[in-house]
Protein backbone atom coordinates (compact mmCIF):
# COMPACT_ATOMS: atom_id res chain seq x y z
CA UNK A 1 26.22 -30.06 8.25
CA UNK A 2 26.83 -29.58 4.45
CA UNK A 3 29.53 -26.86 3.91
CA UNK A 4 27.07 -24.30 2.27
CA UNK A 5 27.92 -20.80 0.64
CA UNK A 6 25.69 -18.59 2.77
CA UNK A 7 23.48 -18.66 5.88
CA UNK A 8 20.89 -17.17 4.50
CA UNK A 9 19.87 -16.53 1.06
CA UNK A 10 17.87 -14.18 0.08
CA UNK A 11 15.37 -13.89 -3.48
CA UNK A 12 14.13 -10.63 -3.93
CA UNK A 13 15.45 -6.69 -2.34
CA UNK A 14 12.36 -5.17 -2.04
CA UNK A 15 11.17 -4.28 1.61
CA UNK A 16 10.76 -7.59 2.85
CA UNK A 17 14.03 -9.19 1.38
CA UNK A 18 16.45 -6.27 2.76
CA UNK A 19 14.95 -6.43 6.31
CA UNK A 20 15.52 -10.08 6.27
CA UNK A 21 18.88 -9.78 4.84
CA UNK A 22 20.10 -7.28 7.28
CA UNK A 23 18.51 -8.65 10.11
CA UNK A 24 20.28 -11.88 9.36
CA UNK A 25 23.83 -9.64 9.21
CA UNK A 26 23.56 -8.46 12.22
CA UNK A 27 23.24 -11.53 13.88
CA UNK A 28 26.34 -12.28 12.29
CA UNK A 29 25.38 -14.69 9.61
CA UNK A 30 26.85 -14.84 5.84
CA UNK A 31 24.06 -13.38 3.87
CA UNK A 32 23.48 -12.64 0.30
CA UNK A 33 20.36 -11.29 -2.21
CA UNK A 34 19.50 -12.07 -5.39
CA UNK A 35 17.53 -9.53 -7.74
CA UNK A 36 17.73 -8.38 -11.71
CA UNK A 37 20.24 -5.60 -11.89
CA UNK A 38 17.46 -2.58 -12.36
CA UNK A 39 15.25 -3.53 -9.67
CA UNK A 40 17.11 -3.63 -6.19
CA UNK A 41 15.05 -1.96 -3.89
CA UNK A 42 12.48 -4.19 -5.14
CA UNK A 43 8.67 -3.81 -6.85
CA UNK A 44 8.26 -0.97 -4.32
CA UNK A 45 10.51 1.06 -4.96
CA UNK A 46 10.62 0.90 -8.93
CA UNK A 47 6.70 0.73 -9.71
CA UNK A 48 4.84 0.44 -6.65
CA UNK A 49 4.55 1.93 -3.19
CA UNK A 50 7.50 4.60 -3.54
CA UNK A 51 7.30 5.94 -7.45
CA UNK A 52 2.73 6.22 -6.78
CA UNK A 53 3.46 8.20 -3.40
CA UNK A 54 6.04 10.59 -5.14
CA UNK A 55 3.40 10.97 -7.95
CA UNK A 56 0.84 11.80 -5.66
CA UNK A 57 2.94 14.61 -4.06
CA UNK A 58 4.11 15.65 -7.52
CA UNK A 59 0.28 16.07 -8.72
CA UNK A 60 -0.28 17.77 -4.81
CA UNK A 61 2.17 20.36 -5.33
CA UNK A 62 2.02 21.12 -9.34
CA UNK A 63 -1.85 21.17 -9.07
CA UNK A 64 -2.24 23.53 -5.87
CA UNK A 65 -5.49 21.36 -5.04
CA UNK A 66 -4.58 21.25 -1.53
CA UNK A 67 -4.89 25.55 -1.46
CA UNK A 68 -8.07 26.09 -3.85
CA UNK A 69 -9.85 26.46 -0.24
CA UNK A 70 -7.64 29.22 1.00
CA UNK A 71 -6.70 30.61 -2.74
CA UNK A 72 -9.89 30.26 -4.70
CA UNK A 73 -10.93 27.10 -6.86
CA UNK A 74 -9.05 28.27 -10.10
CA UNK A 75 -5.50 28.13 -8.03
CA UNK A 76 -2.84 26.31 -10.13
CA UNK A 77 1.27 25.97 -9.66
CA UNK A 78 1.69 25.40 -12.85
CA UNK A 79 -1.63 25.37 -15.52
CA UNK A 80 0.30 22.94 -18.50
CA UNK A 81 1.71 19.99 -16.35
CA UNK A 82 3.66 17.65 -18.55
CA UNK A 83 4.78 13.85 -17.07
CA UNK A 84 8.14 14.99 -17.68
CA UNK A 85 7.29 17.63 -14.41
CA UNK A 86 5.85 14.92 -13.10
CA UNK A 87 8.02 11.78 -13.62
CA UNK A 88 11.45 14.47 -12.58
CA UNK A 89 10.64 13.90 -9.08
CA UNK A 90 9.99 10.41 -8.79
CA UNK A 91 13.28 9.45 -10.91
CA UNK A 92 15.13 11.79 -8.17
CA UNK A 93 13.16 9.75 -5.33
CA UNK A 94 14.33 6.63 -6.49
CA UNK A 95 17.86 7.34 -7.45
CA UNK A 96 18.12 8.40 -4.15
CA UNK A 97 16.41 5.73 -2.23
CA UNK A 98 18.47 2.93 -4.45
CA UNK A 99 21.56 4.36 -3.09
CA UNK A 100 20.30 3.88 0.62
CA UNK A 101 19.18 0.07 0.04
CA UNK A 102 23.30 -0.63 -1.92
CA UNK A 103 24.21 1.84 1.12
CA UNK A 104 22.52 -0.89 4.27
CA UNK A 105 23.53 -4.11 2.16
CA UNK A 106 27.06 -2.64 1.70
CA UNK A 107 27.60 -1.73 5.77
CA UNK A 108 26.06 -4.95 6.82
CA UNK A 109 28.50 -6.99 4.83
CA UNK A 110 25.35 -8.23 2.13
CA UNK A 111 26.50 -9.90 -0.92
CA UNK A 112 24.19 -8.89 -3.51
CA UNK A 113 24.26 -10.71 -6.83
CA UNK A 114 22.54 -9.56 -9.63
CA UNK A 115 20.49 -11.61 -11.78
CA UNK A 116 17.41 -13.81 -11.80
CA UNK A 117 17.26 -16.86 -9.44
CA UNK A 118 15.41 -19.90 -9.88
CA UNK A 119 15.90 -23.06 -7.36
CA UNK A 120 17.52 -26.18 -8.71
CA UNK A 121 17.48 -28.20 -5.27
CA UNK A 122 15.98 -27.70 -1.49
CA UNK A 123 18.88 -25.64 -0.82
CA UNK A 124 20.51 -24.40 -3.91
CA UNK A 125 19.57 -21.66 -6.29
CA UNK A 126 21.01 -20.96 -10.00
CA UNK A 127 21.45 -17.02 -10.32
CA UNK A 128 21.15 -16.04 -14.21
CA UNK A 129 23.49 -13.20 -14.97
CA UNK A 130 23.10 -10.34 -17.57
CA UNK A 131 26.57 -11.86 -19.22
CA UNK A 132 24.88 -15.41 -19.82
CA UNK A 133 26.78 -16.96 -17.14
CA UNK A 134 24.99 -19.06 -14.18
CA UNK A 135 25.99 -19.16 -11.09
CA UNK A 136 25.20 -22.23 -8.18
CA UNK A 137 24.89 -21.10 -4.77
CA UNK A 138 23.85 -23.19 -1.68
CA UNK A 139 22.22 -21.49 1.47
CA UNK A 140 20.90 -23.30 4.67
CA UNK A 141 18.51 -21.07 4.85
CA UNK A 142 16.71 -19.29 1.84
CA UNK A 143 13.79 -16.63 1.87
CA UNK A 144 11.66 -15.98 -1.37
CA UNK A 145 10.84 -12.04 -1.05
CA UNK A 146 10.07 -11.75 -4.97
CA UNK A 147 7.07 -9.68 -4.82
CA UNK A 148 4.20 -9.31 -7.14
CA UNK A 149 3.36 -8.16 -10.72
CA UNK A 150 -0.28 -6.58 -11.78
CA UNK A 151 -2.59 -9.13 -12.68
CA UNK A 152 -3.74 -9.13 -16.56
CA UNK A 153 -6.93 -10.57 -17.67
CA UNK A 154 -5.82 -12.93 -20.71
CA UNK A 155 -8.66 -11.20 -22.95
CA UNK A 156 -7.21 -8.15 -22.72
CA UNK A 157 -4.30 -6.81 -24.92
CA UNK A 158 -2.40 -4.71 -23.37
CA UNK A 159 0.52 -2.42 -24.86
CA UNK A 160 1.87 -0.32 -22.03
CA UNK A 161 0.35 2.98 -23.88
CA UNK A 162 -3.65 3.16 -24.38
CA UNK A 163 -4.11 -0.18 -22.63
CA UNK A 164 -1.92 -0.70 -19.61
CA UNK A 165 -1.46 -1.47 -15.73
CA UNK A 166 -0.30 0.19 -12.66
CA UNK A 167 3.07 -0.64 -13.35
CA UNK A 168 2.70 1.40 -17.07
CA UNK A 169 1.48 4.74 -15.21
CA UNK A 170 5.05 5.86 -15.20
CA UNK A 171 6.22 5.22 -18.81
CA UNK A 172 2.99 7.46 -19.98
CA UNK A 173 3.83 10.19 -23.25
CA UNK A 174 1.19 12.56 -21.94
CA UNK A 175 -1.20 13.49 -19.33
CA UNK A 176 -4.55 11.36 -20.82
CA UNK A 177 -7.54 13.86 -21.16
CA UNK A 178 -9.47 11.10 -20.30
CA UNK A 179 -9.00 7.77 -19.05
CA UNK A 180 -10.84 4.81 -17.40
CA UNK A 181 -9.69 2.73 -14.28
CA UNK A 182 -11.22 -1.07 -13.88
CA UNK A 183 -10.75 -1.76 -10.90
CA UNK A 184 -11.92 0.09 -7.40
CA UNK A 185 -9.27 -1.26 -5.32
CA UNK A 186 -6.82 0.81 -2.95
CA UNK A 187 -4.32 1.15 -6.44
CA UNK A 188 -6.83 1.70 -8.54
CA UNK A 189 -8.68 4.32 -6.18
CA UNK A 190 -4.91 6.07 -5.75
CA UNK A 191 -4.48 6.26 -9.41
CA UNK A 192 -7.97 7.65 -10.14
CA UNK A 193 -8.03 10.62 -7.51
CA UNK A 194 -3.98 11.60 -9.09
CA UNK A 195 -5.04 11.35 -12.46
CA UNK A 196 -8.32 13.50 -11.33
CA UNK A 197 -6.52 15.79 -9.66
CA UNK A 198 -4.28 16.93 -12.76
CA UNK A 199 -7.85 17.16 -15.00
CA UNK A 200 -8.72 14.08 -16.46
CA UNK A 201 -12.01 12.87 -16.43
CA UNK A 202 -11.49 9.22 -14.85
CA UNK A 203 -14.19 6.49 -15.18
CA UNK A 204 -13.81 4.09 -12.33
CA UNK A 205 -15.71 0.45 -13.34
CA UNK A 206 -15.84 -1.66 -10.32
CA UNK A 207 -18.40 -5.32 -10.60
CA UNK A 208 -18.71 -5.41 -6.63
CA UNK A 209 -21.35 -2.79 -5.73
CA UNK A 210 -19.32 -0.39 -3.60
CA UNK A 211 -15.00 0.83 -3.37
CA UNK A 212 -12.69 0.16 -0.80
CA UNK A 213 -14.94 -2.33 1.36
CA UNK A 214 -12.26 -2.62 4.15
CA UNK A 215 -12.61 0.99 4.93
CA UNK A 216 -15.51 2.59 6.91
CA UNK A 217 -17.98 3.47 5.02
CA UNK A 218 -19.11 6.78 6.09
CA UNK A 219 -15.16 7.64 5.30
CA UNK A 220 -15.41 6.11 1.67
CA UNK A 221 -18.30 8.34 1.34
CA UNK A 222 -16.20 10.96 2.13
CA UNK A 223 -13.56 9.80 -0.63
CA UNK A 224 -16.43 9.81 -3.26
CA UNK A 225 -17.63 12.94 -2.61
CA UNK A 226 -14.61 14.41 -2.98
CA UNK A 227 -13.64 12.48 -6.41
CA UNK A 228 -16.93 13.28 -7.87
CA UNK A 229 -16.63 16.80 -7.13
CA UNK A 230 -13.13 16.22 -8.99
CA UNK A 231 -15.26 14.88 -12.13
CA UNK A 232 -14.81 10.97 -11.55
CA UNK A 233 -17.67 8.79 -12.62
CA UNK A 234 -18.08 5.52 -10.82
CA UNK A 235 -19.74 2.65 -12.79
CA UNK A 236 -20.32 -0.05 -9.87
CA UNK A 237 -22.00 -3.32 -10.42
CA UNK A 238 -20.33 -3.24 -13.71
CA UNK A 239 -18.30 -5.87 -15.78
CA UNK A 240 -15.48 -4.80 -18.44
CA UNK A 241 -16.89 -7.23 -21.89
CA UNK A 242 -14.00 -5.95 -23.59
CA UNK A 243 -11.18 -2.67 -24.43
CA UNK A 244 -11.28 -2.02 -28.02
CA UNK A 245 -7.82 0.28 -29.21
CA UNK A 246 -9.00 2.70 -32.38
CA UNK A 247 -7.04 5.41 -33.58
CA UNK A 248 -8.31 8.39 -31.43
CA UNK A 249 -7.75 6.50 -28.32
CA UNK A 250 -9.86 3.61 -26.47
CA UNK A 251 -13.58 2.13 -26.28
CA UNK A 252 -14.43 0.23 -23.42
CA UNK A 253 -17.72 -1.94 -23.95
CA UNK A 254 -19.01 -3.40 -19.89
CA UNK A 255 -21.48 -6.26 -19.95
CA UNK A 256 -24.37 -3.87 -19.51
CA UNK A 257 -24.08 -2.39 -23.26
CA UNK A 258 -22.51 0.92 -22.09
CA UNK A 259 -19.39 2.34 -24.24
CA UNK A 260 -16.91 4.18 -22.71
CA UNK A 261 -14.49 6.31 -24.72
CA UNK A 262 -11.08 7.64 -23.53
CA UNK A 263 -7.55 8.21 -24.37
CA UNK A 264 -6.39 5.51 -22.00
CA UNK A 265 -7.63 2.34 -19.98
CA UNK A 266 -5.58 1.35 -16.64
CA UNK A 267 -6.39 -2.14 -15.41
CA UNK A 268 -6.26 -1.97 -11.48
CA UNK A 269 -7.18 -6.16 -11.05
CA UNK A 270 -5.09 -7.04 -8.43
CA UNK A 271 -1.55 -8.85 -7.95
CA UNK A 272 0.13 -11.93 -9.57
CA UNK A 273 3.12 -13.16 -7.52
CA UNK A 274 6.18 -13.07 -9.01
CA UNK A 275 6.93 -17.34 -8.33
CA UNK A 276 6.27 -18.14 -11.70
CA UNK A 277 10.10 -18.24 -12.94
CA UNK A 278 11.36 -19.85 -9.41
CA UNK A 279 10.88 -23.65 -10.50
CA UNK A 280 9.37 -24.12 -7.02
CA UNK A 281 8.89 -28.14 -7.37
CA UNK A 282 12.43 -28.27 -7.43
CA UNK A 283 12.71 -27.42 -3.92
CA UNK A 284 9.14 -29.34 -2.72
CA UNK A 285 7.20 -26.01 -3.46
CA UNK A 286 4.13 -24.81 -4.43
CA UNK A 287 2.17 -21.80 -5.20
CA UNK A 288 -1.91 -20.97 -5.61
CA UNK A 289 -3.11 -19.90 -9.19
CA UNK A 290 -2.36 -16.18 -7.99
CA UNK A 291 1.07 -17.53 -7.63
CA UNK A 292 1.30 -16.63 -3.51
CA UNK A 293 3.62 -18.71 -0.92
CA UNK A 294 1.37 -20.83 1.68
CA UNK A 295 3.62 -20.10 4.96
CA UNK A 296 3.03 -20.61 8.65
CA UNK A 297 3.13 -18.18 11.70
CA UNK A 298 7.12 -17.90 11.53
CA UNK A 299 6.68 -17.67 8.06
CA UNK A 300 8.39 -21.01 6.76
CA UNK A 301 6.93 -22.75 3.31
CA UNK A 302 5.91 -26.58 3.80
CA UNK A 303 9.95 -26.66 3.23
CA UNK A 304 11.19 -26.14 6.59
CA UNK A 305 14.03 -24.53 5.73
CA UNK A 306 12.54 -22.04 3.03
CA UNK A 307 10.29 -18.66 4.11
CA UNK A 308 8.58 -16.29 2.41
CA UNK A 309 7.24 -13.08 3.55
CA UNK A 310 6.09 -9.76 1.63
CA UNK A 311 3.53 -9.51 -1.22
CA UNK A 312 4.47 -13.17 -2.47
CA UNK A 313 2.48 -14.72 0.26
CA UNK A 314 -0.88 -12.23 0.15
CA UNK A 315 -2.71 -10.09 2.42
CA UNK A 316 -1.92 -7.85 3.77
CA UNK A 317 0.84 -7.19 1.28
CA UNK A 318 1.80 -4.04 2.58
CA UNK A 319 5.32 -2.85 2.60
CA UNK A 320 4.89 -1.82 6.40
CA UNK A 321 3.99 -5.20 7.34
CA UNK A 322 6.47 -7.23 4.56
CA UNK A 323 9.78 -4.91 6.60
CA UNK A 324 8.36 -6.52 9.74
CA UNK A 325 7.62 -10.37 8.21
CA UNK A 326 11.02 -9.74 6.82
CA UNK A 327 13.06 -9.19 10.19
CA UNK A 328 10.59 -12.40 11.64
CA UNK A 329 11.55 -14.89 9.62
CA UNK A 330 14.61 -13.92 9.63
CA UNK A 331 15.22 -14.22 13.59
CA UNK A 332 13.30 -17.01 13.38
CA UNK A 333 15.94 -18.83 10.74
CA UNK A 334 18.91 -18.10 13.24
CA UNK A 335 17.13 -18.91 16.23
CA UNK A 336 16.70 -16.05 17.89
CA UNK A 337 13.54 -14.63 19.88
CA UNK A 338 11.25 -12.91 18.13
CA UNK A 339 7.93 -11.55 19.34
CA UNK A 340 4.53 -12.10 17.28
CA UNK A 341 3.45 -9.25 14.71
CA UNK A 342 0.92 -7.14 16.88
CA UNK A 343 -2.52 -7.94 15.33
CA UNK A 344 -3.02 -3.89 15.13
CA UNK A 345 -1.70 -2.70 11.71
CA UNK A 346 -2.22 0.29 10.37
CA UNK A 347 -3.71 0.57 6.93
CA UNK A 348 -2.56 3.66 4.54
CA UNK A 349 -4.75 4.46 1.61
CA UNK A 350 -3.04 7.03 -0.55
CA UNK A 351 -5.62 8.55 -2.22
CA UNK A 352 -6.47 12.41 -2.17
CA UNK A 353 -7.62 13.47 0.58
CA UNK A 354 -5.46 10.38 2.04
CA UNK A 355 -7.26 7.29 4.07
CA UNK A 356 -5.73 5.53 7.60
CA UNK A 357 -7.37 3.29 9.99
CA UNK A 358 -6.62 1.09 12.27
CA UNK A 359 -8.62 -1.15 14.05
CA UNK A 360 -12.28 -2.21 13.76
CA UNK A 361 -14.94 -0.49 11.66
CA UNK A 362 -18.32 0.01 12.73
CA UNK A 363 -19.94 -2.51 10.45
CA UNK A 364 -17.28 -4.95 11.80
CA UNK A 365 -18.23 -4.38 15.01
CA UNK A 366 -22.18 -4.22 14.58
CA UNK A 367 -21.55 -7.38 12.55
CA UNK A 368 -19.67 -9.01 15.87
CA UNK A 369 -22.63 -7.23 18.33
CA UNK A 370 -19.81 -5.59 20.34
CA UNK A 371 -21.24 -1.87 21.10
CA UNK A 372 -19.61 1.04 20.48
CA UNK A 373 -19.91 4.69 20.45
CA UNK A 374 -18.47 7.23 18.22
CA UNK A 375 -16.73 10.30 18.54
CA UNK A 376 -15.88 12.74 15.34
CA UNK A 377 -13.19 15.90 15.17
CA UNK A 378 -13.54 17.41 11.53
CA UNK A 379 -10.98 19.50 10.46
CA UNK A 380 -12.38 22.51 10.22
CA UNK A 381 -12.75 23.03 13.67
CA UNK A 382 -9.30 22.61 14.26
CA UNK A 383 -7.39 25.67 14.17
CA UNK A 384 -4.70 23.78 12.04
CA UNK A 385 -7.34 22.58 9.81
CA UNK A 386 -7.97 25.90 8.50
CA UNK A 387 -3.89 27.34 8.26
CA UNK A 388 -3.83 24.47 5.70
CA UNK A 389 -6.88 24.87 4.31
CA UNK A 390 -8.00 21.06 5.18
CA UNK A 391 -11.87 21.71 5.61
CA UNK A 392 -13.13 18.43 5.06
CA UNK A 393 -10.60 15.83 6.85
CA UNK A 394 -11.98 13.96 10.18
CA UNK A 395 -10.95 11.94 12.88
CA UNK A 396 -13.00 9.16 14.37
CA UNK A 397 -12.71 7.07 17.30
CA UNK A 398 -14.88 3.89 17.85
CA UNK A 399 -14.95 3.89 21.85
CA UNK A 400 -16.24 0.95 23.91
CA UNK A 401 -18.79 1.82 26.56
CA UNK A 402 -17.69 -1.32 28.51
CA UNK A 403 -14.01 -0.19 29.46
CA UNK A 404 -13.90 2.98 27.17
CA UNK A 405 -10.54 0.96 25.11
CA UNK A 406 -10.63 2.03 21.66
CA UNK A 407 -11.62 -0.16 19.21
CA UNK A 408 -11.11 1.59 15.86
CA UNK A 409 -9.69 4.86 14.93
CA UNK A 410 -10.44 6.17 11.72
CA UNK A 411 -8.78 8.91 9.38
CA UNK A 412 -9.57 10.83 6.25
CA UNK A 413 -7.94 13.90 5.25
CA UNK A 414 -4.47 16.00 5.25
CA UNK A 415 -1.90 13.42 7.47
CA UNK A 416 -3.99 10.69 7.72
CA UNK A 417 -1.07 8.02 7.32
CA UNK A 418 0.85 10.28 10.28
CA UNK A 419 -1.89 10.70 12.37
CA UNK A 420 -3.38 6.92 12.90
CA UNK A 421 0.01 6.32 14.41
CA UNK A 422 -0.69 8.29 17.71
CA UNK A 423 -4.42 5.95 17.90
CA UNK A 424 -2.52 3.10 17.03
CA UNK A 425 0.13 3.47 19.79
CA UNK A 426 -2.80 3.73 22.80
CA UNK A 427 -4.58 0.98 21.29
CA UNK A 428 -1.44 -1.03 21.56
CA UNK A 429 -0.50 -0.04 25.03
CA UNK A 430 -4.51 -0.89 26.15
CA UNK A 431 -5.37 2.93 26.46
CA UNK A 432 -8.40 4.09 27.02
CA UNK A 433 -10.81 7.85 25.88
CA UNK A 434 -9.65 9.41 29.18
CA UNK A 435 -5.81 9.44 28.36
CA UNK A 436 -6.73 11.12 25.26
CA UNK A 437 -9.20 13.67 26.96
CA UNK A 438 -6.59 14.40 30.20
CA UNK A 439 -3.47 14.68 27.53
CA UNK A 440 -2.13 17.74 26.10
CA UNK A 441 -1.19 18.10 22.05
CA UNK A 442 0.36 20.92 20.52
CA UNK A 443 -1.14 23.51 19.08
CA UNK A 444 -1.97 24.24 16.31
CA UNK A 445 -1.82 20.79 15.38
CA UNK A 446 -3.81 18.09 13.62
CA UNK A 447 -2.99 15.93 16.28
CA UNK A 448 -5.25 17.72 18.61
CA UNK A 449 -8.25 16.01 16.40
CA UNK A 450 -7.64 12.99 18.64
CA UNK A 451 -8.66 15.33 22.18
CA UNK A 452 -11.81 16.72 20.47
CA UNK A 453 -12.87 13.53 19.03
CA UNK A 454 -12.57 11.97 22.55
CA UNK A 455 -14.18 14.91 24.32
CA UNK A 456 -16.82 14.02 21.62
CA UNK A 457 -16.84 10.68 22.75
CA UNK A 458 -17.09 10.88 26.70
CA UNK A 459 -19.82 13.43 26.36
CA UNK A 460 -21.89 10.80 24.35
CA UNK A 461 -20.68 8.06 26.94
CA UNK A 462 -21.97 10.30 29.76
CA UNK A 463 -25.44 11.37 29.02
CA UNK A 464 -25.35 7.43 28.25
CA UNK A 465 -24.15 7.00 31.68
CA UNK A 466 -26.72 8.99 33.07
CA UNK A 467 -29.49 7.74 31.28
CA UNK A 468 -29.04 4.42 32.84
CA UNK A 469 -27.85 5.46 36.25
């Protein structure tokens, strides 16, 4: 075997990278990670999932939106929010969370280099430092974990300020008084509910006919309910024809003829990978025009020795499920065992009120002719429900009359993200209803939404029962 410098090399520290890296470690192999000097931690933690999910709890807090039920609708922490309050936590977040990735590569014995990589061979990369210098290192194994930029239409021009994307958001002078969102995708749905939240009136212009399609629909009803009520128009079925910048802010013009005037325009139009600067064909690789990483089950490239996991190779591109793909491929380079990813993952939508499901939905499953029945705990009969002054969040379970296994659970409102996990864990294990009807939660908790939901359930599965008896 050639005498290389590392194991395992790793491009890219986001969530996927550092779980590979370590995993490696610890199975005692020489490891190291490449990334640019202000980005370890990755695209998640600088301008994706961590910096939009401090925002959000920034614009929770400051706002007092969360209380208006218990307070009155004119409650308000603080009535003149700046992005200075805003942007105060989410620097602190980040400091912080930088030092715990250095922290985990440091005590596993990582060598990090910093710089850009770019392959020059099957097995060697060139790292470009910040002094000029490049550096050659050869690894038997390498991982690309490089993430993904926003996507920018070419016939748009963009500056960051009146025109930007989801990775701009941060860098903004002021809170916009108004501001449209193309794009009704889970970013640009998270960044239209914030930016509602603090006041401004948010124009959402979507060309497929409906928002969030992989979510049930009866719970993205829900969502837009509660975002019109905060003042957001939705233009579906609508194309962007082009973003004119004018003194006094932006005019968007969609196909259809209609102008729409506001301070700013986000462009929420999904993800390029970041492969673009990794001469690939060096090393017998290729990507697709969105730039993503073709891989198989283990995660390998059509280079045996090469993986790629995370947002670089698509859906679900979730940081959840990149940590996981991560620690796969890497046990999977060193030869070690290593289960399959369970099939169930749970999906977090961020938006406010929050979204989490897991499982089918029941369009999916009408679609598929498997029969289901429903069962439904809203909030507000929840004792816990009302201490926080969550009226409108709900729980459903999607309940097979067959062997009363769940097949979907379903939640929108205060803990959503939390909550699935409990539905998640008896899908997994091949629960059924009845454990959730026979088993005690706390109380007062929003956990208990799960018993009344399946009480819900078994009543409806009874009279069915009966019916046919």
């Amino acid at each position: 075997m050639p005498d290389f410098d590392f194991d395992t090399l790793v491009i890219g520290s986001g969530p996927g990278g550092q779980k590979a890296a370590i995993a490696a470690a610890k199975l005692g192999r020489r490891v190291a990670v490449v990334d640019r000097p202000d980005m370890l931690g990755g695209v998640s933690l600088h301008t994706g999932t961590i910096p939009s999910k401090t925002l959000r709890e920034a614009v929770l807090y400051l706002t007092g939106l969360t209380q208006r039920d218990l307070y009155g609708q004119s409650y308000r922490l603080k009535e003149d929010i700046t992005v200075a309050d805003l942007t105060a936590r989410t620097r602190h977040v980040v400091g912080r969370e930088v030092d715990v990735v250095r922290s985990q590569l440091t005590r596993n014995h990582v060598t990090v280099y910093s710089g850009t990589a770019r392959f020059t061979g099957p097995h060697t990369v060139a790292v470009a430092e910040q002094s000029g210098r490049e550096r050659l290192i050869g690894a038997e194994h390498i991982v690309i974990a490089t993430g993904t930029r926003p996507a920018r239409p070419d016939s748009v021009e963009f500056d960051g300020r009146t025109i930007m994307d989801s990775d701009n958001v941060l860098a903004l002078e002021r809170v916009p008084r108004s501001m449209v969102i193309v794009g009704a995708g889970v970013i640009g749905m998270e960044y239209a509910s914030m930016f509602a939240a603090l006041g401004s009136k948010v124009t959402v212009v979507e060309k497929r006919p409906g928002m969030l399609d992989l979510c049930d629909v009866e719970i993205v009803e829900s969502l837009k309910y509660h975002l019109r009520d905060l003042a957001v128009t939705f233009r579906f079925g609508e194309t962007v024809a082009a973003v004119e910048r004018h003194a006094r802010g932006t005019l968007t013009v969609l196909e259809s003829g209609k102008k729409i005037p506001a301070d700013t325009v986000m462009y929420s139009a999904g993800r390029q990978g970041l492969t673009a600067g990794l001469d690939l064909e060096r090393a017998g690789l290729t990507a697709d025009p969105r730039g993503r990483i073709r891989v198989d089950e283990h995660y390998r490239t059509e280079v045996a020795h090469i993986y790629a996991v995370g947002d670089v190779i698509g859906f679900p591109a979730l940081a959840a499920t990149s940590m996981e793909q991560g620690r796969a491929a890497a046990y999977h380079a060193c030869g070690e065992p290593v289960g399959r990813m369970h099939q169930l993952q749970p999906i977090g939508i961020y938006t406010i009120p929050e979204i989490s499901f897991v499982g089918r939905t029941e369009d999916q499953l009408t679609e598929d002719r498997v029969p289901f029945e429903v069962g439904v705990a809203r909030y507000r009969e929840l004792a816990r429900g009302q201490i926080i002054g969550d009226s409108h969040g709900m729980l459903k379970l999607l309940v097979s009359p067959a062997d009363r296994t769940l097949l979907g659970v379903h939640c929108f409102g205060s803990g959503a993200t939390e909550l699935i996990h409990i539905g998640q864990s008896v899908m997994g294990c091949g629960g059924t209803v009845d454990y959730l009807v026979d088993a005690v939660f706390n109380y007062p908790t929003l956990a208990e939404s799960y018993k009344v939901a399946a009480l819900d359930a078994t009543n409806k599965l009874r009279q069915l029962d009966h019916l046919t008896d």
